[in-house]
C-alpha atoms as a PDB file:
ATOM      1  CA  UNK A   1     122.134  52.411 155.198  1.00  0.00           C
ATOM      2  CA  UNK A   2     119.661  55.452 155.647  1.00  0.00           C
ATOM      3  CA  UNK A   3     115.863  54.997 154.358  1.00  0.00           C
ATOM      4  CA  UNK A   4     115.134  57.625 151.775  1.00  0.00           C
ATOM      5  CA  UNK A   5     111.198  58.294 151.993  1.00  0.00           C
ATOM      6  CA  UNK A   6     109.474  59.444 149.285  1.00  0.00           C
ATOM      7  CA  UNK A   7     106.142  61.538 149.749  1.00  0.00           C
ATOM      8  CA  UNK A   8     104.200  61.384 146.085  1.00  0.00           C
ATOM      9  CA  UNK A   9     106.245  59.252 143.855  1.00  0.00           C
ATOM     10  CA  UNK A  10     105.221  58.147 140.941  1.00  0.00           C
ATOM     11  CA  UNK A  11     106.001  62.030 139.674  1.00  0.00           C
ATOM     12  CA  UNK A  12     108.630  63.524 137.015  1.00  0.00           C
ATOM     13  CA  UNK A  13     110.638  64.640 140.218  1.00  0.00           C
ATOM     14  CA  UNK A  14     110.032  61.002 141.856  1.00  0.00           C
ATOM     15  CA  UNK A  15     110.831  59.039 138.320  1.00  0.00           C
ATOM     16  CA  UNK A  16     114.346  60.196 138.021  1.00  0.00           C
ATOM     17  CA  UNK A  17     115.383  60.808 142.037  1.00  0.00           C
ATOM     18  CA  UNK A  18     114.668  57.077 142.782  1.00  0.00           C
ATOM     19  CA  UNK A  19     117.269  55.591 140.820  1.00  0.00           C
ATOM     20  CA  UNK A  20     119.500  58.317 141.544  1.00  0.00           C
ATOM     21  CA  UNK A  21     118.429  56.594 145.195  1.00  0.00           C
ATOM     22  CA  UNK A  22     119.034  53.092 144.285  1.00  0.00           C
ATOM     23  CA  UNK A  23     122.435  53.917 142.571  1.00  0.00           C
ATOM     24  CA  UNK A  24     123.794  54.947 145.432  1.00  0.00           C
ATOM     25  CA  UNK A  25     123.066  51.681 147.592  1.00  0.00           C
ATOM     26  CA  UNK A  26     119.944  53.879 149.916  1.00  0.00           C
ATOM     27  CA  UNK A  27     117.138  52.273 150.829  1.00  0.00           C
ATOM     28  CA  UNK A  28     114.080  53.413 149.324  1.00  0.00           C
ATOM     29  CA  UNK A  29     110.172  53.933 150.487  1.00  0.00           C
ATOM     30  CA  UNK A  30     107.743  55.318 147.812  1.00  0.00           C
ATOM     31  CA  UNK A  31     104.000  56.750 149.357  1.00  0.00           C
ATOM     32  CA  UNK A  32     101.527  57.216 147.382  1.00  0.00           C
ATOM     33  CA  UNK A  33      97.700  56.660 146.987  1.00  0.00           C
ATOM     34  CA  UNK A  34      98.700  53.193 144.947  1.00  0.00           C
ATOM     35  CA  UNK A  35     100.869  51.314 145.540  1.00  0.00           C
ATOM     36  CA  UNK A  36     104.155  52.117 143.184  1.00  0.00           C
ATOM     37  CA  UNK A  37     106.139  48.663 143.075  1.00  0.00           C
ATOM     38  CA  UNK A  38     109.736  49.493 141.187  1.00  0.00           C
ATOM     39  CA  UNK A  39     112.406  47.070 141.786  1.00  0.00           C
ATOM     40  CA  UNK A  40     114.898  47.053 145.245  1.00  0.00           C
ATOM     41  CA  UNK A  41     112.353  49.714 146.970  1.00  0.00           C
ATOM     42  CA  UNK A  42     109.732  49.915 149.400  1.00  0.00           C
ATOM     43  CA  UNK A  43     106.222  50.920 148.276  1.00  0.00           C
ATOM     44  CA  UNK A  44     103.182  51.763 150.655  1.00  0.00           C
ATOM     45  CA  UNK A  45      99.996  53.588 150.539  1.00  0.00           C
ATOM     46  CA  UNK A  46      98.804  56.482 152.413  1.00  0.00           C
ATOM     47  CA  UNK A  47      97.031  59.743 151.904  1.00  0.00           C
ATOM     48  CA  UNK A  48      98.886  62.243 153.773  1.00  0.00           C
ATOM     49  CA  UNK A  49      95.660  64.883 154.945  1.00  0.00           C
ATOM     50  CA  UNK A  50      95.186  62.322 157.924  1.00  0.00           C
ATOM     51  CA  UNK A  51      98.403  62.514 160.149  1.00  0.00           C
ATOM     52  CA  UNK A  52      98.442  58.914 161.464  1.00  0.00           C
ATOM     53  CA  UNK A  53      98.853  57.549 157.928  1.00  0.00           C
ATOM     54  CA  UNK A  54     101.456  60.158 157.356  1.00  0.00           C
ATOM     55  CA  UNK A  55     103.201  59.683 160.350  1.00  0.00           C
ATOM     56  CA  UNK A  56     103.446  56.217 159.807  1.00  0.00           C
ATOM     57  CA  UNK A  57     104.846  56.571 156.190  1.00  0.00           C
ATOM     58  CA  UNK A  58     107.256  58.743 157.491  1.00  0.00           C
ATOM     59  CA  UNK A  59     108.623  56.030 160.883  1.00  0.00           C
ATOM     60  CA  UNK A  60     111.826  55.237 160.480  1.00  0.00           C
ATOM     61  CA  UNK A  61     113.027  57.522 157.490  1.00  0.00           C
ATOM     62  CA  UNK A  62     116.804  59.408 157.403  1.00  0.00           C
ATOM     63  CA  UNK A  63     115.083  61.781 154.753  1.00  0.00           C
ATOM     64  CA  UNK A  64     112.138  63.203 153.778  1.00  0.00           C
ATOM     65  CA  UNK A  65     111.246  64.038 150.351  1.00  0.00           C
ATOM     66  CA  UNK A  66     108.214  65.786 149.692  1.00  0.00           C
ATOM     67  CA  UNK A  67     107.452  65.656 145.880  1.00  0.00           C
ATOM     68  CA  UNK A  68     103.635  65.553 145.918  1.00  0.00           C
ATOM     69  CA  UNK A  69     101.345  67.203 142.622  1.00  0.00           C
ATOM     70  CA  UNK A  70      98.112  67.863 144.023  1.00  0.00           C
ATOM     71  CA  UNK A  71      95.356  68.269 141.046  1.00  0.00           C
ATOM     72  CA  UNK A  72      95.944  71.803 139.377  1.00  0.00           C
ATOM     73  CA  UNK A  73      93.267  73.746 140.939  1.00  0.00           C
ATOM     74  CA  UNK A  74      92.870  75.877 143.941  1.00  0.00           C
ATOM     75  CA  UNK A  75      90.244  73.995 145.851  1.00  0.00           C
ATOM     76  CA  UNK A  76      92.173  70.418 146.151  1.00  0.00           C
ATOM     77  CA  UNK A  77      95.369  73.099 147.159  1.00  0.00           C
ATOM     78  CA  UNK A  78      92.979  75.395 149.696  1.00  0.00           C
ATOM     79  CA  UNK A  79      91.776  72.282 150.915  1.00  0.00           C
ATOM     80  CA  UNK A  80      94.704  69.811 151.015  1.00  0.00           C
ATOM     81  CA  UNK A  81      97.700  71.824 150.892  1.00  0.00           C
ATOM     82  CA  UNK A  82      97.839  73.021 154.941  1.00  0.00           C
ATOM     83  CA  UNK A  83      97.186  69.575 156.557  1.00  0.00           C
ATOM     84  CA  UNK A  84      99.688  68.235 154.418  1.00  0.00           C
ATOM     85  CA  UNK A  85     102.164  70.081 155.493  1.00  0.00           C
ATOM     86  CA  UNK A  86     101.368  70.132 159.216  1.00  0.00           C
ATOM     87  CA  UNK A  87     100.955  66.476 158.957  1.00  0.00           C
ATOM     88  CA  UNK A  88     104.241  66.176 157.423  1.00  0.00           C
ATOM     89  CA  UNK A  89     106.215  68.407 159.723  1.00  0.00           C
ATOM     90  CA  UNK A  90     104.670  66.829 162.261  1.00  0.00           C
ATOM     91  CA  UNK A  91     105.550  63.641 161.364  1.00  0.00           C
ATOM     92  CA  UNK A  92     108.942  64.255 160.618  1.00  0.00           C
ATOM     93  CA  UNK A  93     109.176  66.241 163.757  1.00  0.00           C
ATOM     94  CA  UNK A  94     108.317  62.643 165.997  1.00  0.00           C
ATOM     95  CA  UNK A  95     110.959  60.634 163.734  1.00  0.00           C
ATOM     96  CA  UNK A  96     113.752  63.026 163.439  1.00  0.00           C
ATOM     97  CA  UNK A  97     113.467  62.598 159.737  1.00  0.00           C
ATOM     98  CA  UNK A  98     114.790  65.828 157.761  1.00  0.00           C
ATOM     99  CA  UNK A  99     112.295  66.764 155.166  1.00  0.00           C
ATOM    100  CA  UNK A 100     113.339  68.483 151.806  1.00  0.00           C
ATOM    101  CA  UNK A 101     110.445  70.211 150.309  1.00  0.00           C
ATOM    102  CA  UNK A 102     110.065  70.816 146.377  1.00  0.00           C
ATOM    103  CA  UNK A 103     108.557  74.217 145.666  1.00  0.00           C
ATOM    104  CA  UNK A 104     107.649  76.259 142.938  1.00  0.00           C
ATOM    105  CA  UNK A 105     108.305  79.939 142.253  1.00  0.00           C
ATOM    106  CA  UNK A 106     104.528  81.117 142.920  1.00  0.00           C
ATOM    107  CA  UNK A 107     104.765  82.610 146.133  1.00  0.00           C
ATOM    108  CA  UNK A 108     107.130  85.292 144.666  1.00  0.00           C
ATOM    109  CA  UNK A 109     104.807  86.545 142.494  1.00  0.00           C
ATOM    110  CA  UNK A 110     105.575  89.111 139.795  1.00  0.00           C
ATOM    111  CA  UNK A 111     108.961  89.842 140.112  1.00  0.00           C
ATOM    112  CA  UNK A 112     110.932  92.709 137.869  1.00  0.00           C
ATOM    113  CA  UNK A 113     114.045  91.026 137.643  1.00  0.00           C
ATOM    114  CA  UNK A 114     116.193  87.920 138.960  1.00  0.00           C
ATOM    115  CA  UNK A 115     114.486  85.487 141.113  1.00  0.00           C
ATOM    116  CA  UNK A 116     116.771  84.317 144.338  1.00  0.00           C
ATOM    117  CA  UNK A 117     116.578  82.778 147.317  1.00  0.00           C
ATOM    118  CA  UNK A 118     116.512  85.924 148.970  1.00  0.00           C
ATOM    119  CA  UNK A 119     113.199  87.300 147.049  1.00  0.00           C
ATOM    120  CA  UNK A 120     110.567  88.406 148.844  1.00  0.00           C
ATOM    121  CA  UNK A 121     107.165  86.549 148.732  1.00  0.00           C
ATOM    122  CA  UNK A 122     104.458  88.872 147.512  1.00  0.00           C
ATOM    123  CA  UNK A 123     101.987  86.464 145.646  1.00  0.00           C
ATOM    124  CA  UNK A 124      99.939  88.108 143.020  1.00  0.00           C
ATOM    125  CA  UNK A 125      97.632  84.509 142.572  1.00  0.00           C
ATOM    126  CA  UNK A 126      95.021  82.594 144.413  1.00  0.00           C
ATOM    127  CA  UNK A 127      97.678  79.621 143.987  1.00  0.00           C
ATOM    128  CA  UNK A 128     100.961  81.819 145.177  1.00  0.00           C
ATOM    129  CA  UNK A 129      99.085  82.852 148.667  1.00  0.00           C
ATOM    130  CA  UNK A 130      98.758  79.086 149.549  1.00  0.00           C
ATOM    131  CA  UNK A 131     102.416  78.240 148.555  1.00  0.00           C
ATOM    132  CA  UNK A 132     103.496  81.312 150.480  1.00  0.00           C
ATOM    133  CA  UNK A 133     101.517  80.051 153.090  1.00  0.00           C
ATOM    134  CA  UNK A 134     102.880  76.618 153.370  1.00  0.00           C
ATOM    135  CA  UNK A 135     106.292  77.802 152.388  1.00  0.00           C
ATOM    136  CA  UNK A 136     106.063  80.083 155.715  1.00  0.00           C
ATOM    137  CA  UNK A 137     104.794  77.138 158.040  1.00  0.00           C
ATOM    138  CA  UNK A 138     107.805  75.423 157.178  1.00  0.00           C
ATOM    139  CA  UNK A 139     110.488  78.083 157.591  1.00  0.00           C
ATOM    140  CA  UNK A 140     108.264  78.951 160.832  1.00  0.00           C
ATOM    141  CA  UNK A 141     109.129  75.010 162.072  1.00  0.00           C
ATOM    142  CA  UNK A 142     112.533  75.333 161.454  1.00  0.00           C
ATOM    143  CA  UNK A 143     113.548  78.743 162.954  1.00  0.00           C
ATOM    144  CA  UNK A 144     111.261  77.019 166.108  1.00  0.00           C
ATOM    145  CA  UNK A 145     113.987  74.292 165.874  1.00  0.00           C
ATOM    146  CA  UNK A 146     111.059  71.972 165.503  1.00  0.00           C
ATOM    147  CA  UNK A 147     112.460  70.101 162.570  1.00  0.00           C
ATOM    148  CA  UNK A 148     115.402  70.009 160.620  1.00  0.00           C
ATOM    149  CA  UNK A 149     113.995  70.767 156.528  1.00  0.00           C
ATOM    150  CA  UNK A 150     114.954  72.687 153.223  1.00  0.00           C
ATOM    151  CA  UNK A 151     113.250  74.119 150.701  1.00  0.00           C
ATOM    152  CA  UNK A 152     114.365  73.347 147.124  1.00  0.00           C
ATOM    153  CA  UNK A 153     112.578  75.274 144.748  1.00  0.00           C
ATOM    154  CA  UNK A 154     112.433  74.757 141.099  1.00  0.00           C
ATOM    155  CA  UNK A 155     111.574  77.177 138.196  1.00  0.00           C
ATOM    156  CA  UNK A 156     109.095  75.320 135.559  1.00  0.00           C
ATOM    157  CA  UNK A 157     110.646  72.414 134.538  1.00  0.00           C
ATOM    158  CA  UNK A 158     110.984  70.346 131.440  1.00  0.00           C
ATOM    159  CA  UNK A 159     112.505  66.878 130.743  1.00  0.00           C
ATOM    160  CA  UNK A 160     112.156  63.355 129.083  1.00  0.00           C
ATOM    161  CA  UNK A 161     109.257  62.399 131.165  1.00  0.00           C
ATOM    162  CA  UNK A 162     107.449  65.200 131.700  1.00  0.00           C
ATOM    163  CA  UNK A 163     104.546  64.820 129.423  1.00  0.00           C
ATOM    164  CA  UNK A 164     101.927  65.201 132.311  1.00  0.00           C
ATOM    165  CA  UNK A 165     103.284  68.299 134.115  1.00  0.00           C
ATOM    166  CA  UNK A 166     105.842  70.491 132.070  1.00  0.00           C
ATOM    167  CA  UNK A 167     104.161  73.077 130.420  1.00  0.00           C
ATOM    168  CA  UNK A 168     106.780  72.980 127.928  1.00  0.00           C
ATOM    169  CA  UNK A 169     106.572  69.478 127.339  1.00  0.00           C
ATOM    170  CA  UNK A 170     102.823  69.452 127.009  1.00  0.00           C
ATOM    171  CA  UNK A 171     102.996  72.981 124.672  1.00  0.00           C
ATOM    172  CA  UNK A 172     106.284  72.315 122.687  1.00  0.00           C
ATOM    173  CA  UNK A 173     107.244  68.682 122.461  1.00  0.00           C
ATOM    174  CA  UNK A 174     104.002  66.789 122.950  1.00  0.00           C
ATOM    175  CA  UNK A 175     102.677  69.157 119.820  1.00  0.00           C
ATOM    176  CA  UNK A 176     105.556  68.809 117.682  1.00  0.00           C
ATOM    177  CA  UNK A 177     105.740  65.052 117.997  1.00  0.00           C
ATOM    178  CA  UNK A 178     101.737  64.804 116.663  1.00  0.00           C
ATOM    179  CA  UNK A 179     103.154  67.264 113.702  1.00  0.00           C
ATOM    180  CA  UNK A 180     101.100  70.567 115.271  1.00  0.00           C
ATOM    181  CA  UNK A 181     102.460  73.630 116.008  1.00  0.00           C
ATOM    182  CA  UNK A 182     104.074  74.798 119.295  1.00  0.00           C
ATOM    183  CA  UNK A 183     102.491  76.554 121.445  1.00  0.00           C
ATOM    184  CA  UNK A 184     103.480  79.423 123.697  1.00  0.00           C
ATOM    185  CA  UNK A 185     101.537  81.561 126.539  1.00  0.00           C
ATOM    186  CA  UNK A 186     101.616  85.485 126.065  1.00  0.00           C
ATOM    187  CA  UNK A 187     104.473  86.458 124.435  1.00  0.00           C
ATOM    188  CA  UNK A 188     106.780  84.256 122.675  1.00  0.00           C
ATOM    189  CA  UNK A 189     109.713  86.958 122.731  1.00  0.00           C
ATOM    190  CA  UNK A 190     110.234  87.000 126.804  1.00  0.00           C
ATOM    191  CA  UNK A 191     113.687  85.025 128.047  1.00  0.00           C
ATOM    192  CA  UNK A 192     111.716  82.484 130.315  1.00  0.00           C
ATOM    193  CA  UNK A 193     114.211  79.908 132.466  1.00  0.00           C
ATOM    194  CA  UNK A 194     113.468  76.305 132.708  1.00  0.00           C
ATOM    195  CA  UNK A 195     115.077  73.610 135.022  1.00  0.00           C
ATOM    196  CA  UNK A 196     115.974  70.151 133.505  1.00  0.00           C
ATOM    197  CA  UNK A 197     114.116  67.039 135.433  1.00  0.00           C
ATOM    198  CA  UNK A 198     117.308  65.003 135.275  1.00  0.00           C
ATOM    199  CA  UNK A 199     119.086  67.720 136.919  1.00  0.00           C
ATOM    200  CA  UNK A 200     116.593  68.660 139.878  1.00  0.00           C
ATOM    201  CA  UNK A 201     116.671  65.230 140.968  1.00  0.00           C
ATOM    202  CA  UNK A 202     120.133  64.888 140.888  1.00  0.00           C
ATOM    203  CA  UNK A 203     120.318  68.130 143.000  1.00  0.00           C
ATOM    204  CA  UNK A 204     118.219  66.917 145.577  1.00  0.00           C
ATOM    205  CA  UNK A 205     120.278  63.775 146.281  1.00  0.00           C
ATOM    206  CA  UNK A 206     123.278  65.938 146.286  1.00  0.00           C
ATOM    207  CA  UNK A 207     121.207  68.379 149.141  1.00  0.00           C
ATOM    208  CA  UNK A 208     120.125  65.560 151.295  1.00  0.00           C
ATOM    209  CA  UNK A 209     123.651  64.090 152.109  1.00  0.00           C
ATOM    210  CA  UNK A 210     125.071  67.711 152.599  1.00  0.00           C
ATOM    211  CA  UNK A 211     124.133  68.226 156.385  1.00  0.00           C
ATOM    212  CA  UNK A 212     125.255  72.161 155.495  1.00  0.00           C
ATOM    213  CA  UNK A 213     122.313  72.626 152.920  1.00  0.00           C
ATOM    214  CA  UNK A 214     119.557  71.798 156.145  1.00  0.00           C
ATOM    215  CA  UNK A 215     117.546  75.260 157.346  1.00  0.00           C
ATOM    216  CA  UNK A 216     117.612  76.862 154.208  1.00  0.00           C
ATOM    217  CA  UNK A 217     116.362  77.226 151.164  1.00  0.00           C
ATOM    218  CA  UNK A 218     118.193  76.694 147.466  1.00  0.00           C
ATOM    219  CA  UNK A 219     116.586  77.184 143.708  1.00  0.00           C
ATOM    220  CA  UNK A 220     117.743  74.077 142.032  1.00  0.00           C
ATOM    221  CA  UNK A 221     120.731  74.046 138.911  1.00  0.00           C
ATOM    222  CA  UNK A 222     118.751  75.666 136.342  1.00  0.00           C
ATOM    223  CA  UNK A 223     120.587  76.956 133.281  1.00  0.00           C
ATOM    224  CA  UNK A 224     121.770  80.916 133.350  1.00  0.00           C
ATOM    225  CA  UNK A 225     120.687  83.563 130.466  1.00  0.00           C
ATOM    226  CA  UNK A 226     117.286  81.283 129.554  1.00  0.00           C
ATOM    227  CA  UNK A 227     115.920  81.103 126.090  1.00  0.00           C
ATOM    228  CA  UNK A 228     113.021  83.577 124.889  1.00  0.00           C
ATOM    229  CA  UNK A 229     109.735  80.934 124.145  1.00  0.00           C
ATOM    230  CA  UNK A 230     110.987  81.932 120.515  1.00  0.00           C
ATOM    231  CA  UNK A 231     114.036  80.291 120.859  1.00  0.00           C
ATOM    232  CA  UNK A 232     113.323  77.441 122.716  1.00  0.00           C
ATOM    233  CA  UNK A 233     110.663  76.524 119.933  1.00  0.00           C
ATOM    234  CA  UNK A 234     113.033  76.941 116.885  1.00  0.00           C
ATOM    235  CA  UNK A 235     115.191  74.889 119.042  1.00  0.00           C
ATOM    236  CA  UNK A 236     113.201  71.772 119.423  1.00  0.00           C
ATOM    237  CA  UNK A 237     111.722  72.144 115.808  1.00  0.00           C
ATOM    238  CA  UNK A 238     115.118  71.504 114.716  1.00  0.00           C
ATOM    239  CA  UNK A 239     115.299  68.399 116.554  1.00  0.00           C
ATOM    240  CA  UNK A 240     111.942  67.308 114.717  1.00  0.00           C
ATOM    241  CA  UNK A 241     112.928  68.370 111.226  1.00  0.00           C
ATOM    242  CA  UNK A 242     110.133  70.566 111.687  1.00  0.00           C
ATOM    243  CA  UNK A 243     109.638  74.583 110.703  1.00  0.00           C
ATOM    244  CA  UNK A 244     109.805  77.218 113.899  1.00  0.00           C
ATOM    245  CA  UNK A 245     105.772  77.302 113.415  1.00  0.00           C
ATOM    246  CA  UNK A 246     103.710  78.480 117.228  1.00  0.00           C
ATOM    247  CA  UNK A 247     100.578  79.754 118.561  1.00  0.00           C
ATOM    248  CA  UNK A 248     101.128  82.376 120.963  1.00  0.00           C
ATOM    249  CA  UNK A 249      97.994  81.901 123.309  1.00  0.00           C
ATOM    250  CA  UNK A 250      96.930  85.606 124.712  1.00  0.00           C
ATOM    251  CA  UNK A 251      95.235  86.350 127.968  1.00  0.00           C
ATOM    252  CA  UNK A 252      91.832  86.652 126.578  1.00  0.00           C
ATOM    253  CA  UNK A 253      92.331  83.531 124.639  1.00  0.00           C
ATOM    254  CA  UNK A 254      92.976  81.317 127.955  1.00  0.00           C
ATOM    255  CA  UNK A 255      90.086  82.703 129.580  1.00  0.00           C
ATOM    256  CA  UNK A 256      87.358  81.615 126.740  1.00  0.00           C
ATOM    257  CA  UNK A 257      88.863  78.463 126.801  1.00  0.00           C
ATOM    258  CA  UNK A 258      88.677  78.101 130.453  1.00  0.00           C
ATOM    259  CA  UNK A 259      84.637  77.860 129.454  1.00  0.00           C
ATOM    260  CA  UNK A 260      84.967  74.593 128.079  1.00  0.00           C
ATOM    261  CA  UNK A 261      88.753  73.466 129.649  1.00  0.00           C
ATOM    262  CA  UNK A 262      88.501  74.020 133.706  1.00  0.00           C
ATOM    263  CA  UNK A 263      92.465  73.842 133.943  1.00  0.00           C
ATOM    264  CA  UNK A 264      92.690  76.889 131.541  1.00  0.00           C
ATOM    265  CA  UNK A 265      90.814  78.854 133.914  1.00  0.00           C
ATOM    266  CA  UNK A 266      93.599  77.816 136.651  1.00  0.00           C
ATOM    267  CA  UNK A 267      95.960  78.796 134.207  1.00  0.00           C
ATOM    268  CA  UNK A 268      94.500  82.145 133.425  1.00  0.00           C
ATOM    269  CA  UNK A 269      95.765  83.564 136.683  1.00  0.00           C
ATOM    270  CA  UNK A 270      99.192  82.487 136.063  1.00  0.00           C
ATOM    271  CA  UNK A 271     100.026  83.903 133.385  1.00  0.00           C
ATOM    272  CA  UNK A 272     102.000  86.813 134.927  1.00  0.00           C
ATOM    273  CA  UNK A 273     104.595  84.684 134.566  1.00  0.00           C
ATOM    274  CA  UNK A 274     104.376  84.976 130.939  1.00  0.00           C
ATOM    275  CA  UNK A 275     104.185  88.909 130.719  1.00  0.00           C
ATOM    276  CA  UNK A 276     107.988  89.493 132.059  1.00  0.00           C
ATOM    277  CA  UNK A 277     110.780  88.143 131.929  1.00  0.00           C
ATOM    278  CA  UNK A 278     111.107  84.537 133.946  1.00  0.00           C
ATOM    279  CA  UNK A 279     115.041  84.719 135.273  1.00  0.00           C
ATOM    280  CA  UNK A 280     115.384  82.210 138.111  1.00  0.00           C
ATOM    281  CA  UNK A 281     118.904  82.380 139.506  1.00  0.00           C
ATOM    282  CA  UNK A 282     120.712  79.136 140.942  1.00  0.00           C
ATOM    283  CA  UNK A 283     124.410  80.059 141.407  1.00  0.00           C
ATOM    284  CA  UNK A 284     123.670  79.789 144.946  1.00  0.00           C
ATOM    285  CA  UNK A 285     123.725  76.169 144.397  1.00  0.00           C
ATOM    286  CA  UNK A 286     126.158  75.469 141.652  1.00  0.00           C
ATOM    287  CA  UNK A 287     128.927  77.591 143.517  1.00  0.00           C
ATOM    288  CA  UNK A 288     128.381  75.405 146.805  1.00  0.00           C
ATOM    289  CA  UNK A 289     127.658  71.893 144.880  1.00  0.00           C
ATOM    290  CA  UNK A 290     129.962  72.933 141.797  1.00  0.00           C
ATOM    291  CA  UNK A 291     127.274  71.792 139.861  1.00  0.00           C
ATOM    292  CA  UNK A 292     126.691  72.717 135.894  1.00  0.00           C
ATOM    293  CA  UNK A 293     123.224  72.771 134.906  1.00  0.00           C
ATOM    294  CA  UNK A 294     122.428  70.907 131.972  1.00  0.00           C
ATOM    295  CA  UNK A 295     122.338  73.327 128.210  1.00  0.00           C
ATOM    296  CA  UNK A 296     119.116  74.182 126.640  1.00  0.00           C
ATOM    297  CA  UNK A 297     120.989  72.387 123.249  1.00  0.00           C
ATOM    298  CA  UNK A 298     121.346  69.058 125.348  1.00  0.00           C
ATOM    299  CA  UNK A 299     118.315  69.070 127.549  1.00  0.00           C
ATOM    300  CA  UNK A 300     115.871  69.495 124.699  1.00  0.00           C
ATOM    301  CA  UNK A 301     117.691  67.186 122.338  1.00  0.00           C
ATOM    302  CA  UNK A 302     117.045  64.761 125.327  1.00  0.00           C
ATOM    303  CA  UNK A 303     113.716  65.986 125.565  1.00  0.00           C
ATOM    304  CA  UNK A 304     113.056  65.377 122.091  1.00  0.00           C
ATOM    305  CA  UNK A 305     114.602  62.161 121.663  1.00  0.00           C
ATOM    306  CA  UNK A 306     112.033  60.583 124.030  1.00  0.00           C
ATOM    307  CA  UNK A 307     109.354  61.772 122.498  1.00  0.00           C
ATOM    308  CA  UNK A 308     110.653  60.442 118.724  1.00  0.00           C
ATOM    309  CA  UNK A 309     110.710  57.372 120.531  1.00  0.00           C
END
């Protein structure tokens, strides 16, 4: 039996890979600043900018996964990001643990078409220089042959569970489930791609027991030809018996609220990814894993369901 170490559970990543985990008979360690006590794992604490308390969540692990949400603004990721990630290399590096990293799509920045593994990073944000950054570090270690590591990277994702995090959860289904309106950012009429929580963790499982996937990086199964925010809305509204009714936020919008709301003013810089359309491309990783994404239809009747509950 191999350990399976966790880096930040208690997440909408962490919630659904763990009993993916525990289904398949692997033994499980969660980190985290408190203590996370779930049933047939192992839980510890440990904040992971000081390497000897990483290095020490990381002893004895087969795999790595780091799933940690750092608060959503640039200082905690300017200042915490980098020794993270050193201290998790690094740490891996000493126990011959593989690390699989989950990323998000900043570091590309604006891109004019379909997002692959094989775009380029050009960062247009504060936030997209430091996952570039990081991203880079990484890669560096393993073409160094320092550490054996992947990169899984995930478009904005949505899923039962992922009231905290999701923008669509917190814009579509948390609002339609109080009776408000949906809400979109920009421009509600741009196809904008969304990978399912379910299916991201399942993909990661699926990664980490492939010795083949190692020293690369793959965009997680994310459904091809995405909804417009238009779409996507109606879609959901149906599931609450509810009328198509949004708020399309605009730029200028975002920023005045960012007066009185400090994560709008993280947001504000963002929302780039609003302006054009958001196509990210995994048939890199349903070819090689045969893997079918989960439908819009199904993932946000699931979606909805838990939020009716």
């Amino acid at each position: 039996m191999s350990l399976h170490t966790i880096l930040g559970a208690g997440g909408s990543i962490s919630n659904y890979l763990v009993p993916v985990l525990l289904e398949n008979n692997e033994q499980v360690r969660l980190v985290s600043r408190s203590m996370k006590n779930i049933p047939g794992t192992e839980s510890m604490t440990a904040d992971l900018n000081d390497a000897e308390q990483t290095r020490k969540a990381v002893a004895g692990s087969s795999v790595v996964y780091l799933l940690v949400g750092l608060d959503y603004n640039f200082k905690s990721w300017k200042s915490q990001w980098p020794k993270i990630i050193t201290n998790v290399i690094d740490a891996c590096a000493e126990s011959k643990a593989k690390l699989i990293f989950f990323d998000n799509v900043y570091m590309y920045g604006k891109v004019h078409g379909i997002m692959t593994e094989n775009t380029a990073f050009n960062p247009c944000s504060r936030k997209g220089e430091i996952r570039a950054a990081i991203a880079t570090e990484l890669l560096t270690a393993i073409k160094e042959g320092k550490i054996q590591a992947l990169i899984a990277r995930s478009a904005d994702f949505y899923g039962p569970g992922s009231d905290k995090t999701g923008m669509a959860n917190i814009m579509v289904f948390a609002n339609l489930a109080k009776k408000k309106n949906a809400q979109c950012l920009v421009d509600a009429n741009k196809p904008h791609s969304f990978t399912y929580v379910p299916d991201a963790a399942k993909a990661l499982y699926l990664l980490a027991k492939d010795d083949s996937a190692f020293n690369q990086t793959w965009h997680l199964p994310t459904r091809p030809n995405p909804l417009t925010g238009k779409e996507f809305i109606a879609l959901a509204s149906k599931e609450f018996n509810r009328l198509p009714k949004y708020t399309v936020f605009a730029p200028w919008m975002i920023k005045v609220l960012g007066l009185f709301i400090p994560v709008m003013t993280e947001i504000h810089e963002m929302l780039y990814q609003n302006e054009l359309p958001y196509i990210f491309d995994s048939s890199k990783f349903d070819d090689h894993f045969h893997f079918t994404p989960t439908s819009y239809e199904e993932g946000i009747k699931a979606s909805a369901a838990y939020y009716l509950k």
